[in-house]
Protein backbone atom coordinates (compact mmCIF):
# COMPACT_ATOMS: atom_id res chain seq x y z
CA UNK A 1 -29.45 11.08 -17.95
CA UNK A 2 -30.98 8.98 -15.51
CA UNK A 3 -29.60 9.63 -12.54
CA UNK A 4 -28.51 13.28 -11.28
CA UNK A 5 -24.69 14.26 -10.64
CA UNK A 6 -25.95 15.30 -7.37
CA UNK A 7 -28.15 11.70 -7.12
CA UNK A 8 -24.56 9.84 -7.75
CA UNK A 9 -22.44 11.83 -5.15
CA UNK A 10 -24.97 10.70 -2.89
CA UNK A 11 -24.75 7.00 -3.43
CA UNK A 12 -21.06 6.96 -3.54
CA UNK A 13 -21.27 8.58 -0.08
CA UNK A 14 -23.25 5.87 1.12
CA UNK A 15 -21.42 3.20 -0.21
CA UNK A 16 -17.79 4.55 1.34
CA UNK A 17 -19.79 4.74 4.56
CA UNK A 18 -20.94 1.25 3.92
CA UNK A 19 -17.49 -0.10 3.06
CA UNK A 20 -15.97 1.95 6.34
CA UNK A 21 -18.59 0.54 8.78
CA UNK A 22 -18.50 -3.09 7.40
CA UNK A 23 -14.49 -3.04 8.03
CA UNK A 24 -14.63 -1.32 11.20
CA UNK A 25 -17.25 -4.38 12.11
CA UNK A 26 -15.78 -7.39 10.21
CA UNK A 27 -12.12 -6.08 11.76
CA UNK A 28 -13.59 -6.12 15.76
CA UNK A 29 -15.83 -8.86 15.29
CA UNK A 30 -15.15 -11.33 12.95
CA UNK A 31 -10.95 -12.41 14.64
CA UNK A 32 -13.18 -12.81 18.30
CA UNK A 33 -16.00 -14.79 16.65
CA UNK A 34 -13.46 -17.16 15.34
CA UNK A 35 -11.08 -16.87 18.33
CA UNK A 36 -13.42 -19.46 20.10
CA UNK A 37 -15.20 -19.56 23.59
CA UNK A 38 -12.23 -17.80 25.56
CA UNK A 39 -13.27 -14.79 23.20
CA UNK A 40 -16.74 -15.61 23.05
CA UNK A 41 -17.04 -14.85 27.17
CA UNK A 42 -14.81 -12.04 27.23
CA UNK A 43 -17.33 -10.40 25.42
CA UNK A 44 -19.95 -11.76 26.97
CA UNK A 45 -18.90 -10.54 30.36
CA UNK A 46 -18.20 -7.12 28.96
CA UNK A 47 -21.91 -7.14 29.00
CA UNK A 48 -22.85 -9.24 31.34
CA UNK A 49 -25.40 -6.36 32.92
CA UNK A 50 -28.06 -7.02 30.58
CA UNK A 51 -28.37 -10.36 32.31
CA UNK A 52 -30.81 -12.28 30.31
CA UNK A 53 -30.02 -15.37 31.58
CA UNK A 54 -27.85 -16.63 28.98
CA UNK A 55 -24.44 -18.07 29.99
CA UNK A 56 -21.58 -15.45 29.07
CA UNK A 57 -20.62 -17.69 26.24
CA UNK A 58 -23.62 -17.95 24.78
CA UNK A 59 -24.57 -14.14 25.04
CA UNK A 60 -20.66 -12.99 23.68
CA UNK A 61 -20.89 -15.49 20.69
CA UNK A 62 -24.64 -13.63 19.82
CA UNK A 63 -23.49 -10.89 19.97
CA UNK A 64 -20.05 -10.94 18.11
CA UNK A 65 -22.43 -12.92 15.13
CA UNK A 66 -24.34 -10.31 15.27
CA UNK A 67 -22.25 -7.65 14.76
CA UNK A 68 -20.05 -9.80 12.02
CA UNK A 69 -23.63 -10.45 9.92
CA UNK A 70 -24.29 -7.01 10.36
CA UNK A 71 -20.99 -6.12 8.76
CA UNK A 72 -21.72 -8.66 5.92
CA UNK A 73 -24.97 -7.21 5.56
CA UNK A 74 -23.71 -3.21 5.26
CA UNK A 75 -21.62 -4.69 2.78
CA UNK A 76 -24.03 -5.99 0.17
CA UNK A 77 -27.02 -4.74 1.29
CA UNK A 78 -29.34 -7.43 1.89
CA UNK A 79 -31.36 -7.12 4.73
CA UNK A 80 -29.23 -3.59 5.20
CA UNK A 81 -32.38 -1.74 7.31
CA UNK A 82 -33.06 -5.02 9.65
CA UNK A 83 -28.76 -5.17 10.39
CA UNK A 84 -29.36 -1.60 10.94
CA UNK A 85 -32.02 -1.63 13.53
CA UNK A 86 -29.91 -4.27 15.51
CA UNK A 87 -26.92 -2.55 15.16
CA UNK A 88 -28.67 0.50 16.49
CA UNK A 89 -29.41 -1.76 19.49
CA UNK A 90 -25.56 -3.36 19.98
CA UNK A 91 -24.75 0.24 20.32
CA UNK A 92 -27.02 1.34 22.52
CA UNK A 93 -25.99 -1.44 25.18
CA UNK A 94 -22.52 -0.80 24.57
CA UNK A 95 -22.78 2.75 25.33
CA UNK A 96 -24.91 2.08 28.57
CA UNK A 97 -22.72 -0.96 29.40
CA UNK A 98 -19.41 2.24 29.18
CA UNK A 99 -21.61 4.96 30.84
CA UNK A 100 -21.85 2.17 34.12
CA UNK A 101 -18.27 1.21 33.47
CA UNK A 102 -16.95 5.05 33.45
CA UNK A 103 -15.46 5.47 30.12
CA UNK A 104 -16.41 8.74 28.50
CA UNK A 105 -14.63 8.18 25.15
CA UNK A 106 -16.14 5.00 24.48
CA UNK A 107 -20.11 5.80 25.58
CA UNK A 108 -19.41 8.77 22.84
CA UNK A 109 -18.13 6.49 20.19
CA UNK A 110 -20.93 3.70 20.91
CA UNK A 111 -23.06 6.65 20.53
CA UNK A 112 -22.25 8.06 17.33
CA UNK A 113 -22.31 4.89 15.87
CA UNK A 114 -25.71 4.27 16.94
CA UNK A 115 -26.42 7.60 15.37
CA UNK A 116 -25.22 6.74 11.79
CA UNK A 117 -26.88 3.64 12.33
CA UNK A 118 -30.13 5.03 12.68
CA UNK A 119 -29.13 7.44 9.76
CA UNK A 120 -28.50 4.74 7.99
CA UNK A 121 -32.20 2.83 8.83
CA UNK A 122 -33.18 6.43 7.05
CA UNK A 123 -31.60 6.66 3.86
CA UNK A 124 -30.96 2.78 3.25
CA UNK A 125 -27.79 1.39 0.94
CA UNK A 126 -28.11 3.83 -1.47
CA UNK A 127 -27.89 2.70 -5.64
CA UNK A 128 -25.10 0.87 -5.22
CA UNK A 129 -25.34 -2.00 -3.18
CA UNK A 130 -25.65 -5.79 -4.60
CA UNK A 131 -29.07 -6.09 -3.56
CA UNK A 132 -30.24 -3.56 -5.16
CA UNK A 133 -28.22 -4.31 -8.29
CA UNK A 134 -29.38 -7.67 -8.41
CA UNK A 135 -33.38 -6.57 -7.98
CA UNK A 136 -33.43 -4.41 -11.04
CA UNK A 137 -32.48 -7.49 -13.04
């Protein structure tokens, strides 16, 4: 056999971490990314601390496309190590943006996502993931 009982567990881990992660992402992002500019600076001013001079808008609509590509990406594994590394980084400034806000449950949450993010940036999309299907052709 080519690949190890052992070698298969592990890829089906991956890939029902993948699918998780994508929904969890696709389910906050995607209905605000669509929800227009009301949505778009709601978000923006949620992290309007990182103050890079970019109107709220602008900086709320990055970021929610961001995190909805990112989902897309986890997915079906194109690109999955780059959507990784930025979704490392969302996390990060959400769980500074909660540690100056006060909330305790959410700095731990945007934390341990930022942690199987950079798990993830470890072990990559595992065997089953469309990009990788569609290389070995």
């Amino acid at each position: 056999m080519l690949f190890s009982s052992q070698e298969r567990g592990i890829n089906l881990g991956l890939l029902l971490m993948r699918i998780g992660l994508a929904a969890m992402l696709l389910i906050h992002s995607l209905p605000r990314l669509i929800g227009g500019a009301a949505q778009w600076k709601s978000v923006g001013t949620t992290l309007s601390y990182v103050n890079v001079g970019l109107p709220l808008q602008v900086l709320g609509f990055v970021v929610l496309l961001m995190e909805t590509l990112g989902g897309v990406s986890l997915l079906c594994g194109y690109l999955f190590r780059t959507a990784c590394i930025i979704l490392t980084f969302l996390f990060g400034l959400y769980c500074f943006n909660y540690i100056n806000i006060g909330y305790r449950t959410l700095t731990l949450f945007s934390l341990g996502l930022a942690s199987v993010f950079i798990g993830l940036i470890n072990t990559g999309p595992g065997r089953y993931a469309v990009a990788v299907k569609l290389e070995k052709k």
